[in-house]
PDB file of N, CA and C in Angstrom:
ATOM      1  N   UNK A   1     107.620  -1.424  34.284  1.00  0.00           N
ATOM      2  CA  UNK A   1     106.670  -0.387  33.921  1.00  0.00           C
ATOM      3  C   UNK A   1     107.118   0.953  34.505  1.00  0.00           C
ATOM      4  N   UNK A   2     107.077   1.749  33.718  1.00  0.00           N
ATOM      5  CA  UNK A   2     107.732   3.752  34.328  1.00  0.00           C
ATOM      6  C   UNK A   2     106.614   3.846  34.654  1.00  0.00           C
ATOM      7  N   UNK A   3     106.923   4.361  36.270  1.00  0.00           N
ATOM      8  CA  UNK A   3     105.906   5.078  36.996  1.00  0.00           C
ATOM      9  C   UNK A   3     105.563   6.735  36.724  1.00  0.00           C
ATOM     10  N   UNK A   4     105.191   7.266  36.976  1.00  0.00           N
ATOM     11  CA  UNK A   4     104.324   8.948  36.741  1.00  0.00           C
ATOM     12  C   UNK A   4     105.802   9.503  37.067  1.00  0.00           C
ATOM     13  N   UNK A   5     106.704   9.165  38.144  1.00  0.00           N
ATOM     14  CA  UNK A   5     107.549  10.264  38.534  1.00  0.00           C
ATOM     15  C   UNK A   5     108.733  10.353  37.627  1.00  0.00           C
ATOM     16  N   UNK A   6     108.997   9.266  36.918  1.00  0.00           N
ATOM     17  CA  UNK A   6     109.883   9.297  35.476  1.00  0.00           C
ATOM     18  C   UNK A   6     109.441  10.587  34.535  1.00  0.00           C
ATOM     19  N   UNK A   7     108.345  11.025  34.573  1.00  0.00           N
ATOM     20  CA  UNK A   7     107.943  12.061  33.737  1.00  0.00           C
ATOM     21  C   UNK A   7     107.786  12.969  34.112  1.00  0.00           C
ATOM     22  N   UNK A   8     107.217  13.212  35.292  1.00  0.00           N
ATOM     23  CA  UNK A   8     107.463  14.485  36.136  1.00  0.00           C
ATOM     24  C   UNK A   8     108.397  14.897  36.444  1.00  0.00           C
ATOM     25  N   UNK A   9     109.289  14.277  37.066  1.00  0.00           N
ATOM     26  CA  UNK A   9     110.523  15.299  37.227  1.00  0.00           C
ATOM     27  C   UNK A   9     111.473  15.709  36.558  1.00  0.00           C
ATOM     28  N   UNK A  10     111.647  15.343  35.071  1.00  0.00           N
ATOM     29  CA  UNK A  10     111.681  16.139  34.214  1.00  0.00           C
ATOM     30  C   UNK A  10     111.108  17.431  33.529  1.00  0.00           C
ATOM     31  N   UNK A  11     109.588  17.082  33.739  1.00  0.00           N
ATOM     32  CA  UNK A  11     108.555  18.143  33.394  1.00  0.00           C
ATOM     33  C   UNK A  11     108.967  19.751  34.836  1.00  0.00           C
ATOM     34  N   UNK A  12     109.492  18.695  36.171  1.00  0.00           N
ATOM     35  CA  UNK A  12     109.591  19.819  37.183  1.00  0.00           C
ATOM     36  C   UNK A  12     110.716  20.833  36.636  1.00  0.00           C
ATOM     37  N   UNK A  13     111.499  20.153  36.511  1.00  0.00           N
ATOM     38  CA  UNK A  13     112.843  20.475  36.289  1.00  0.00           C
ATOM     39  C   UNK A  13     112.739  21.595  35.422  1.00  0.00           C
ATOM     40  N   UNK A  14     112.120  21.475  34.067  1.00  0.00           N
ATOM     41  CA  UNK A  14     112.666  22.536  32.758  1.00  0.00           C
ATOM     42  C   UNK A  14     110.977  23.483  33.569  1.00  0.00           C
ATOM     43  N   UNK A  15     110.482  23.168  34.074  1.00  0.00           N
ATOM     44  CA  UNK A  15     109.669  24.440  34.651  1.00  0.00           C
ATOM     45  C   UNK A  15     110.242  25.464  35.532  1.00  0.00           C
ATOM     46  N   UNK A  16     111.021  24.911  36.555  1.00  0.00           N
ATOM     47  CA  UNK A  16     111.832  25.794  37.351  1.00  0.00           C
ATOM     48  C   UNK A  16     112.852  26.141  36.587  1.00  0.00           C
ATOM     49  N   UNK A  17     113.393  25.748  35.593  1.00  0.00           N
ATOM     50  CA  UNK A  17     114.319  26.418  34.661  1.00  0.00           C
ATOM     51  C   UNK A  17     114.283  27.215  33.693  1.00  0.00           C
ATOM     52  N   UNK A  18     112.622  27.272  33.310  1.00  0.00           N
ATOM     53  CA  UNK A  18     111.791  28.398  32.736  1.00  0.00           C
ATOM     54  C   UNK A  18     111.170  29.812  33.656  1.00  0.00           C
ATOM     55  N   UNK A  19     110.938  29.575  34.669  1.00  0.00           N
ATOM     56  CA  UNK A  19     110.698  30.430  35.895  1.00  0.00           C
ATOM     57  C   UNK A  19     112.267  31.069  36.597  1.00  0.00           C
ATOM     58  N   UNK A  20     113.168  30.267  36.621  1.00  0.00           N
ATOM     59  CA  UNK A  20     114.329  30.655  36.969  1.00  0.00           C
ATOM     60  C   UNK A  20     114.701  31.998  35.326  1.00  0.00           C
ATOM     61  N   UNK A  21     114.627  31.415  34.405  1.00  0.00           N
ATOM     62  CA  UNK A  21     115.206  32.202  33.121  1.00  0.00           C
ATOM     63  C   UNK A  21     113.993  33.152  32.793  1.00  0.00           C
ATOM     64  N   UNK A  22     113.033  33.337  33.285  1.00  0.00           N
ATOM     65  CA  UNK A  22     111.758  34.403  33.375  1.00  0.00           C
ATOM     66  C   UNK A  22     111.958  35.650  34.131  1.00  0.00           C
ATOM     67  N   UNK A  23     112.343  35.057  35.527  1.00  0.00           N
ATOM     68  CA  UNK A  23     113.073  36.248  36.167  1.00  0.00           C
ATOM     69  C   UNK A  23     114.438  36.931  36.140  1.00  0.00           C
ATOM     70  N   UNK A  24     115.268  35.876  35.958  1.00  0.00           N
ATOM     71  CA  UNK A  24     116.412  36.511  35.702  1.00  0.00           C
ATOM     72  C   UNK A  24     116.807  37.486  34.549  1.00  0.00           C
ATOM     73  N   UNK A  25     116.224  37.239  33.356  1.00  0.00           N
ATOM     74  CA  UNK A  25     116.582  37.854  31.973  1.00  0.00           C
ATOM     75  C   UNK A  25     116.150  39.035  31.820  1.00  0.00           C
ATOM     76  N   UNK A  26     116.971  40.206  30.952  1.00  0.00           N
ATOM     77  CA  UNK A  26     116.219  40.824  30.684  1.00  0.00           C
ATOM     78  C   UNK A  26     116.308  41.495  29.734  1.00  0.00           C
ATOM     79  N   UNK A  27     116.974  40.723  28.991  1.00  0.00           N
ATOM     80  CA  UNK A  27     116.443  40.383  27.358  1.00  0.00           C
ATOM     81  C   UNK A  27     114.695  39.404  26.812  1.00  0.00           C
ATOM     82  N   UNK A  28     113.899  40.067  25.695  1.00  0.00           N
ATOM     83  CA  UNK A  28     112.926  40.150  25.965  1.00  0.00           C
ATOM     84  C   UNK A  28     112.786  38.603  24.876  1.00  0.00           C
ATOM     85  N   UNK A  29     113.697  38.580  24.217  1.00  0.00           N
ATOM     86  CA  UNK A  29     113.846  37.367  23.460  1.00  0.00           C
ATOM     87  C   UNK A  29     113.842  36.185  24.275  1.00  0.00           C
ATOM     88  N   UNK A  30     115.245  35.930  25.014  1.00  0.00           N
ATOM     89  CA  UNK A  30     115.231  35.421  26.176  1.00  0.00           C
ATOM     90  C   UNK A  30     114.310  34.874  27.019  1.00  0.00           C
ATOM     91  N   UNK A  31     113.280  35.834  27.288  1.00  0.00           N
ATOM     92  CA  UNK A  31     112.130  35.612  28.755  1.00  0.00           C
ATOM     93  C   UNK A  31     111.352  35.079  27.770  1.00  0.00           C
ATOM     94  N   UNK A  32     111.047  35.127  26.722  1.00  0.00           N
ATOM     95  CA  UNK A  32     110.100  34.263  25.259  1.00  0.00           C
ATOM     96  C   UNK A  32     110.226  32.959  25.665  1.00  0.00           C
ATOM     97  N   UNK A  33     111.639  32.499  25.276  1.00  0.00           N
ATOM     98  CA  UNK A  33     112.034  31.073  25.307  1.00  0.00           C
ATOM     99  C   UNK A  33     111.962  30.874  26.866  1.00  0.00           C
ATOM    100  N   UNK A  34     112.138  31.400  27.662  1.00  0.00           N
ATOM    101  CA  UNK A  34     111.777  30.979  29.184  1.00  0.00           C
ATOM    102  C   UNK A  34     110.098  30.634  29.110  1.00  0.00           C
ATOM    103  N   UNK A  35     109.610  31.474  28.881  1.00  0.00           N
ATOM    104  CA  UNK A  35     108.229  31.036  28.936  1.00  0.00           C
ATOM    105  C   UNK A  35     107.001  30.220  28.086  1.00  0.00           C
ATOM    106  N   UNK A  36     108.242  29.894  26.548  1.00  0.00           N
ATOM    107  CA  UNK A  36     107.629  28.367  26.420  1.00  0.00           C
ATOM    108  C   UNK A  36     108.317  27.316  26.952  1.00  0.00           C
ATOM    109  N   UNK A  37     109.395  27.133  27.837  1.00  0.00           N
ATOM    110  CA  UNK A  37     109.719  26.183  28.109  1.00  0.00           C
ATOM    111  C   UNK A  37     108.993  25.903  29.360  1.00  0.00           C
ATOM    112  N   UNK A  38     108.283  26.750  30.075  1.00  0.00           N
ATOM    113  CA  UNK A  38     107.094  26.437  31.059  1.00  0.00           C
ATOM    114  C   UNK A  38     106.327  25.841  30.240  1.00  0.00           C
ATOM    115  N   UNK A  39     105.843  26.442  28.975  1.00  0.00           N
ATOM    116  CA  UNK A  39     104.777  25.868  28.845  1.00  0.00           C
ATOM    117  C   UNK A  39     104.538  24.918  28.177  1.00  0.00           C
ATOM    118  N   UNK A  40     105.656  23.954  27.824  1.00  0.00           N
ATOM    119  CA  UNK A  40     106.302  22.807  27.591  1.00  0.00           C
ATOM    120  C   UNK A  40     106.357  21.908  28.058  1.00  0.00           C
ATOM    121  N   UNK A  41     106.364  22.199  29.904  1.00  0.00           N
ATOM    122  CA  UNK A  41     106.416  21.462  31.086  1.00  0.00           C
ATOM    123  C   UNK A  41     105.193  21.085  31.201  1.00  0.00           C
ATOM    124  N   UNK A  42     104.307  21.924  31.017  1.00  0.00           N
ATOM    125  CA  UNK A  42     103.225  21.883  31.313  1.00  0.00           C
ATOM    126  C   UNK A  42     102.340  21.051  30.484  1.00  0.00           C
ATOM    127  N   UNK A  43     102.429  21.242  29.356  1.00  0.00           N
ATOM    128  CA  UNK A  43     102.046  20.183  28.150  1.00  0.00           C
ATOM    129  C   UNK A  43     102.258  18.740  28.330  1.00  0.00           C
ATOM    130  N   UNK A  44     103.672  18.551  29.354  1.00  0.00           N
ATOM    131  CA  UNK A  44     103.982  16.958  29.697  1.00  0.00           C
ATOM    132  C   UNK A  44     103.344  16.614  30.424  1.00  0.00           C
ATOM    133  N   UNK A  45     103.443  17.675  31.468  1.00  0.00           N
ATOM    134  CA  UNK A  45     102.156  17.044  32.180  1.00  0.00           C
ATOM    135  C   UNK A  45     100.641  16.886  32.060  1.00  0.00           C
ATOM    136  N   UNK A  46      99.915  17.579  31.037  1.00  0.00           N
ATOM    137  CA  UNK A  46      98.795  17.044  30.959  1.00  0.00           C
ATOM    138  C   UNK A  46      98.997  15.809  29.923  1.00  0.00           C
ATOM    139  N   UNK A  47      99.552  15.441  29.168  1.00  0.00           N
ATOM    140  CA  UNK A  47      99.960  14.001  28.685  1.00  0.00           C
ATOM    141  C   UNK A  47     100.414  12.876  29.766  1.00  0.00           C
ATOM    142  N   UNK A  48     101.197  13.437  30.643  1.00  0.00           N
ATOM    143  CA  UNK A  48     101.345  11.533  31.895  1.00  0.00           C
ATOM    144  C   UNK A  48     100.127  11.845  32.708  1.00  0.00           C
ATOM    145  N   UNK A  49      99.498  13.072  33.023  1.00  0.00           N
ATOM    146  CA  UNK A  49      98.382  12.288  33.956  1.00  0.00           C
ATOM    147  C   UNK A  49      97.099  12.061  33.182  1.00  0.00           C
ATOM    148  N   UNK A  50      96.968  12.409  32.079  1.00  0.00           N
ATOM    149  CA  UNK A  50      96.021  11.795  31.012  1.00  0.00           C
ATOM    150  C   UNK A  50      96.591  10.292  30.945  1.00  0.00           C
ATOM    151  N   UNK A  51      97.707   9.694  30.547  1.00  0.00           N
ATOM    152  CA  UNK A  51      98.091   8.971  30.462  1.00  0.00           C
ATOM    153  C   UNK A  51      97.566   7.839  31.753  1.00  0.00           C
ATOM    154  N   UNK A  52      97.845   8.235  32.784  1.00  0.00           N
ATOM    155  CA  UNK A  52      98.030   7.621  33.824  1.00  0.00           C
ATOM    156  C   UNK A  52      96.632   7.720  34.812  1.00  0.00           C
ATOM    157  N   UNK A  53      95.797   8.467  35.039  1.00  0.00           N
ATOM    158  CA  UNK A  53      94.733   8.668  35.441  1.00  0.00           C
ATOM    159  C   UNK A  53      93.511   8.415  34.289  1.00  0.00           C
ATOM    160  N   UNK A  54      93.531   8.598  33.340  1.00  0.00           N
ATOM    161  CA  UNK A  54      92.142   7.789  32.316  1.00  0.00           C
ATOM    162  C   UNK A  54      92.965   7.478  31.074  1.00  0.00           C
ATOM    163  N   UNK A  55      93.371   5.977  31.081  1.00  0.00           N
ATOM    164  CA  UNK A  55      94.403   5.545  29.988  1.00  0.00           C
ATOM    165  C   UNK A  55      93.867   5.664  28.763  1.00  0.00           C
ATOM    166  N   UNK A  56      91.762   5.372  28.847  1.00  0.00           N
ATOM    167  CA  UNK A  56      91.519   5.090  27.528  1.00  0.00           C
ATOM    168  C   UNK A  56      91.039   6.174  27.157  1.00  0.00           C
ATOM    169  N   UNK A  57      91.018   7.123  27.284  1.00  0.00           N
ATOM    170  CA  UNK A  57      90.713   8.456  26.889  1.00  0.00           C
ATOM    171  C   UNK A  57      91.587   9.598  26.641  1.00  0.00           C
ATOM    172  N   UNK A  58      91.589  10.534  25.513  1.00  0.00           N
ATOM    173  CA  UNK A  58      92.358  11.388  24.630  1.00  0.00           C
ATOM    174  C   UNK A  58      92.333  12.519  25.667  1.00  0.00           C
ATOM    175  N   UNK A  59      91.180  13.251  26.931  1.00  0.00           N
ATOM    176  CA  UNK A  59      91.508  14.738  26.560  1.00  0.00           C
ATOM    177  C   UNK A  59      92.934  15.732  27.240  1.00  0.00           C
ATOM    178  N   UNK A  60      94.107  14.726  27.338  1.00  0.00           N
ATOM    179  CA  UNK A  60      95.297  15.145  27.938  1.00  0.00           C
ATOM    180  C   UNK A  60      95.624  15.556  27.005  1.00  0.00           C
ATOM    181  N   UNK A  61      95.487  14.397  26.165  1.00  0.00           N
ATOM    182  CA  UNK A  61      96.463  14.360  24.406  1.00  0.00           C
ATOM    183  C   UNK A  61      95.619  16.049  23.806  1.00  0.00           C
ATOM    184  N   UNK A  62      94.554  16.047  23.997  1.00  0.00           N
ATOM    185  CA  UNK A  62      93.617  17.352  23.064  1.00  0.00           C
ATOM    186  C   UNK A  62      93.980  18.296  23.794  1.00  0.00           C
ATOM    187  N   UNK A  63      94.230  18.410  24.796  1.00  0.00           N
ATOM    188  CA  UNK A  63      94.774  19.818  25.714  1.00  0.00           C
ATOM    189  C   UNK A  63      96.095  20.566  25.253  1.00  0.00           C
ATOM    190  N   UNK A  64      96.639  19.554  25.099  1.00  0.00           N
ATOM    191  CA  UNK A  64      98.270  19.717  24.849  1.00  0.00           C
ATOM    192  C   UNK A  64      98.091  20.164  23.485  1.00  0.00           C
ATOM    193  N   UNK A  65      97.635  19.715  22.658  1.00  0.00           N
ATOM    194  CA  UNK A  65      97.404  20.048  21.157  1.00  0.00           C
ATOM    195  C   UNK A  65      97.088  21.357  20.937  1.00  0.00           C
ATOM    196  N   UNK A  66      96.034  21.688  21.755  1.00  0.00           N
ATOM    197  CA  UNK A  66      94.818  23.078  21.957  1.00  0.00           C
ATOM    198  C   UNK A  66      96.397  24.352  22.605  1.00  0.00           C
ATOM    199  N   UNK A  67      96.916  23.367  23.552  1.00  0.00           N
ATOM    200  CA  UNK A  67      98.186  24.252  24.427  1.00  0.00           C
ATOM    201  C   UNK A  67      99.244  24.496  23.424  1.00  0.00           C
ATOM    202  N   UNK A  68      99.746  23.696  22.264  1.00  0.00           N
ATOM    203  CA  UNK A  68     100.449  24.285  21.265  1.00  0.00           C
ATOM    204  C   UNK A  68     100.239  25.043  20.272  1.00  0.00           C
ATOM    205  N   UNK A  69      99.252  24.724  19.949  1.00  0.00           N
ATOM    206  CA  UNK A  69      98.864  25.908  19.011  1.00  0.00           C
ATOM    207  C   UNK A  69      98.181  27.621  19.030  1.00  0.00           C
ATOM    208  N   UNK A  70      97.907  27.569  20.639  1.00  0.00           N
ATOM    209  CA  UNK A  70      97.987  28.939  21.303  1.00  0.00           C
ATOM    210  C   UNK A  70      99.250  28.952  21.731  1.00  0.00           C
ATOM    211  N   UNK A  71      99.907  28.255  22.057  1.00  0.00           N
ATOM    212  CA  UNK A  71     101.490  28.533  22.232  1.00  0.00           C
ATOM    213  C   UNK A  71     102.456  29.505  20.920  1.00  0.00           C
ATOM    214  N   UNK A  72     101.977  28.656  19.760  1.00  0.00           N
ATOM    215  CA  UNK A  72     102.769  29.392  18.876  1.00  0.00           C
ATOM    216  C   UNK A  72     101.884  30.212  18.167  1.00  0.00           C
ATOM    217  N   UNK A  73     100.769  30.644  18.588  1.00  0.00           N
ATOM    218  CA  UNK A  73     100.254  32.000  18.236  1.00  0.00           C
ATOM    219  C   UNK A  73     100.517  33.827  19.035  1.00  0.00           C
ATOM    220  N   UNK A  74     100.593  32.741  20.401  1.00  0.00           N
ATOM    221  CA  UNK A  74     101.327  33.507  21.750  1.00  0.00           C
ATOM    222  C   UNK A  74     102.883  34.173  21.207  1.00  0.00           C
ATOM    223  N   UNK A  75     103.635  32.941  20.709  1.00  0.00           N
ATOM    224  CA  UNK A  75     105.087  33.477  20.166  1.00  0.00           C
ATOM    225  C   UNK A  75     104.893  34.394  19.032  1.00  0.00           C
ATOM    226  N   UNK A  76     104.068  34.036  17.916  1.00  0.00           N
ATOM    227  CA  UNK A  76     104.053  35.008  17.061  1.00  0.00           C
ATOM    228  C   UNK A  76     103.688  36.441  17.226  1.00  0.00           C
ATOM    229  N   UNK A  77     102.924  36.557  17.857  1.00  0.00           N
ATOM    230  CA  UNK A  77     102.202  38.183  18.676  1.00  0.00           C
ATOM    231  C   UNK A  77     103.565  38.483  19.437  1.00  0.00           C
ATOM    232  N   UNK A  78     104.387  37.757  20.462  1.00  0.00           N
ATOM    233  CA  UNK A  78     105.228  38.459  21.301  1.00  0.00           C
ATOM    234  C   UNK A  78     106.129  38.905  20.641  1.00  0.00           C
ATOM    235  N   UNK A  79     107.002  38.062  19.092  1.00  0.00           N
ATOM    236  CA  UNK A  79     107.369  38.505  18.295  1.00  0.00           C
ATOM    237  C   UNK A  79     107.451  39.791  17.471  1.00  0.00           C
ATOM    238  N   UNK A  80     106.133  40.179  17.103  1.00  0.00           N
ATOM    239  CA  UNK A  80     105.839  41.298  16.297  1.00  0.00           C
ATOM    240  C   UNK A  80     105.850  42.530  17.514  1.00  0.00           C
ATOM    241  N   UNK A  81     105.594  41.697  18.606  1.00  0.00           N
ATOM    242  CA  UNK A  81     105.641  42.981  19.467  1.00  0.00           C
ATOM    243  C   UNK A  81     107.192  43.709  19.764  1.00  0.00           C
ATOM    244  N   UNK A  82     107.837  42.488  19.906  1.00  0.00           N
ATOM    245  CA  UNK A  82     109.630  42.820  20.110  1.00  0.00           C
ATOM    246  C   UNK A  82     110.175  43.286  19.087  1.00  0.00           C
ATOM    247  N   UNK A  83     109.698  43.257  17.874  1.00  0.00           N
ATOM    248  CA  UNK A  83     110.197  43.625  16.562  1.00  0.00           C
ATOM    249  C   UNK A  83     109.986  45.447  16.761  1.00  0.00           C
ATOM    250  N   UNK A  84     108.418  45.390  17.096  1.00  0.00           N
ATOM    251  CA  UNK A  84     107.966  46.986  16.760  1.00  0.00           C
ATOM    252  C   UNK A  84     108.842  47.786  18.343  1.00  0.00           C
ATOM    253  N   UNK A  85     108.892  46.766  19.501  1.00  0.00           N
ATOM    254  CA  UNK A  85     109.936  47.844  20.434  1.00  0.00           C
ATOM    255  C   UNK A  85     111.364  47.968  19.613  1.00  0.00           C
ATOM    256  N   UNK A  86     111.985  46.952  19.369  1.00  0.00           N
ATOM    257  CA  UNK A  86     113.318  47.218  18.754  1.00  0.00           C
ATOM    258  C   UNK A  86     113.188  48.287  17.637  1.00  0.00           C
ATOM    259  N   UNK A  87     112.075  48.739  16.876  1.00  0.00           N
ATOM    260  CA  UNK A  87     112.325  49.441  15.953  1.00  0.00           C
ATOM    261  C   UNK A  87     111.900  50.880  16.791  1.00  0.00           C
ATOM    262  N   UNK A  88     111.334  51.033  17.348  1.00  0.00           N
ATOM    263  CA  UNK A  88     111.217  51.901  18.429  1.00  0.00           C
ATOM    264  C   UNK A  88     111.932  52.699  19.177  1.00  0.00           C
ATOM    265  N   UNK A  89     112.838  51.571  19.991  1.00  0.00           N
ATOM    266  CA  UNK A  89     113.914  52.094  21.084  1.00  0.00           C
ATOM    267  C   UNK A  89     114.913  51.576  20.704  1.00  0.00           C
ATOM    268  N   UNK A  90     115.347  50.760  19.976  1.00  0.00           N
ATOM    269  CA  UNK A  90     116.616  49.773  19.493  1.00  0.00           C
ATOM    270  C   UNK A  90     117.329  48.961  20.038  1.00  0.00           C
ATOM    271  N   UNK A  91     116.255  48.830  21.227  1.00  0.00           N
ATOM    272  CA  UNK A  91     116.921  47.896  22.182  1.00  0.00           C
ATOM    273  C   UNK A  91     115.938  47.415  22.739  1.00  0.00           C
ATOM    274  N   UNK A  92     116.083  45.673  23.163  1.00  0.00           N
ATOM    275  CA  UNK A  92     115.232  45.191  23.774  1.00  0.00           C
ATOM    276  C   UNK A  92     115.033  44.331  25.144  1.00  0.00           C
ATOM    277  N   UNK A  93     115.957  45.127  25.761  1.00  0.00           N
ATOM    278  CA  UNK A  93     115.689  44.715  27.251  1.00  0.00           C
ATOM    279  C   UNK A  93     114.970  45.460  28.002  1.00  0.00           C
ATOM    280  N   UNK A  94     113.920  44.701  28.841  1.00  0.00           N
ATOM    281  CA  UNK A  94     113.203  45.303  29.792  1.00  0.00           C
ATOM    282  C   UNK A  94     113.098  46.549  30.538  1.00  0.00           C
ATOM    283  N   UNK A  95     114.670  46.295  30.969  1.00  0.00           N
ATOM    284  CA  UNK A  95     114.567  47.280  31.941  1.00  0.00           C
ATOM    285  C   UNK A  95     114.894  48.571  31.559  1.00  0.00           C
ATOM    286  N   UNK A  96     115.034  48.481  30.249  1.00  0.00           N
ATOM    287  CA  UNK A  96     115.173  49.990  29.441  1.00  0.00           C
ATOM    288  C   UNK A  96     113.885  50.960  28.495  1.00  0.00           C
ATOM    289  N   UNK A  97     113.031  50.000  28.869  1.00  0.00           N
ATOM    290  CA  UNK A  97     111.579  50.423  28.085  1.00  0.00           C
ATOM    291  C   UNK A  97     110.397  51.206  29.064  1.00  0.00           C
ATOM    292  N   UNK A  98     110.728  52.137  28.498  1.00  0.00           N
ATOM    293  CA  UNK A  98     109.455  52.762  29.073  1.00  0.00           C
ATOM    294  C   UNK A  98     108.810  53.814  28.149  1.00  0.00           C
ATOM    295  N   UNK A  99     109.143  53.792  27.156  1.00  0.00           N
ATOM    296  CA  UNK A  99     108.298  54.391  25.820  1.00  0.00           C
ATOM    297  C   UNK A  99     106.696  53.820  26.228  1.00  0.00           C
ATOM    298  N   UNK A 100     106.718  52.706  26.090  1.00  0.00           N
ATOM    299  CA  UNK A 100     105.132  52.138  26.263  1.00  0.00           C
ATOM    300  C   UNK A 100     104.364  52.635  27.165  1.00  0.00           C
ATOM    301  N   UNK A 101     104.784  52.575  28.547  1.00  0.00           N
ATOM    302  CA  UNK A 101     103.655  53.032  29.451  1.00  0.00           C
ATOM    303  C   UNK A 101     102.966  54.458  29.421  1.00  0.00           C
ATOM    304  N   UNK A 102     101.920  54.069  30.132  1.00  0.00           N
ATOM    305  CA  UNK A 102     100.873  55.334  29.992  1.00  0.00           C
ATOM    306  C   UNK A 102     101.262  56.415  30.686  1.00  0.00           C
TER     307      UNK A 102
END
């Protein structure tokens, strides 16, 4: 029988590798895919401890569901937003934007 930590430390892993590629990047595309792959991690984990803490009950499974589909509403908005800086400044790394602020 796989215990909880078969799934977690995978789930640890691509989180610190989403937090690692969050800070480092600064390309804005880039820090996107860093920050669904947190929230990817995160999705596993409310599936093994749903799994593993109330076997006969769904609401890990409904979280994660609820967590993807604001996930890829999240991407679509950050999208249109990187589109309208690139058409903007023509470039889309961070540390070159400051059109936006107040």
């Amino acid at each position: 029988m796989n215990t909880v930590i078969w799934y977690i430390i995978p789930a640890l892993i691509m989180f610190c590798c989403g937090v690692y590629g969050f800070i480092t990047r600064k390309n804005m595309i880039a820090m996107l895919i860093s920050l669904e792959l947190m929230l990817n991690a995160v999705d596993i984990n409310f599936v093994v401890f749903n799994r593993y803490l109330f076997p006969e009950q769904m609401e890990g499974m409904f979280f994660t569901l609820f967590a993807i589909a604001i996930a890829a509403a999240e991407t679509a908005l950050a999208i249109a937003i990187i589109i309208n800086v690139y058409r903007s400044v023509k470039n889309v790394d961070v540390s070159g934007l400051t059109k936006m602020k107040f």
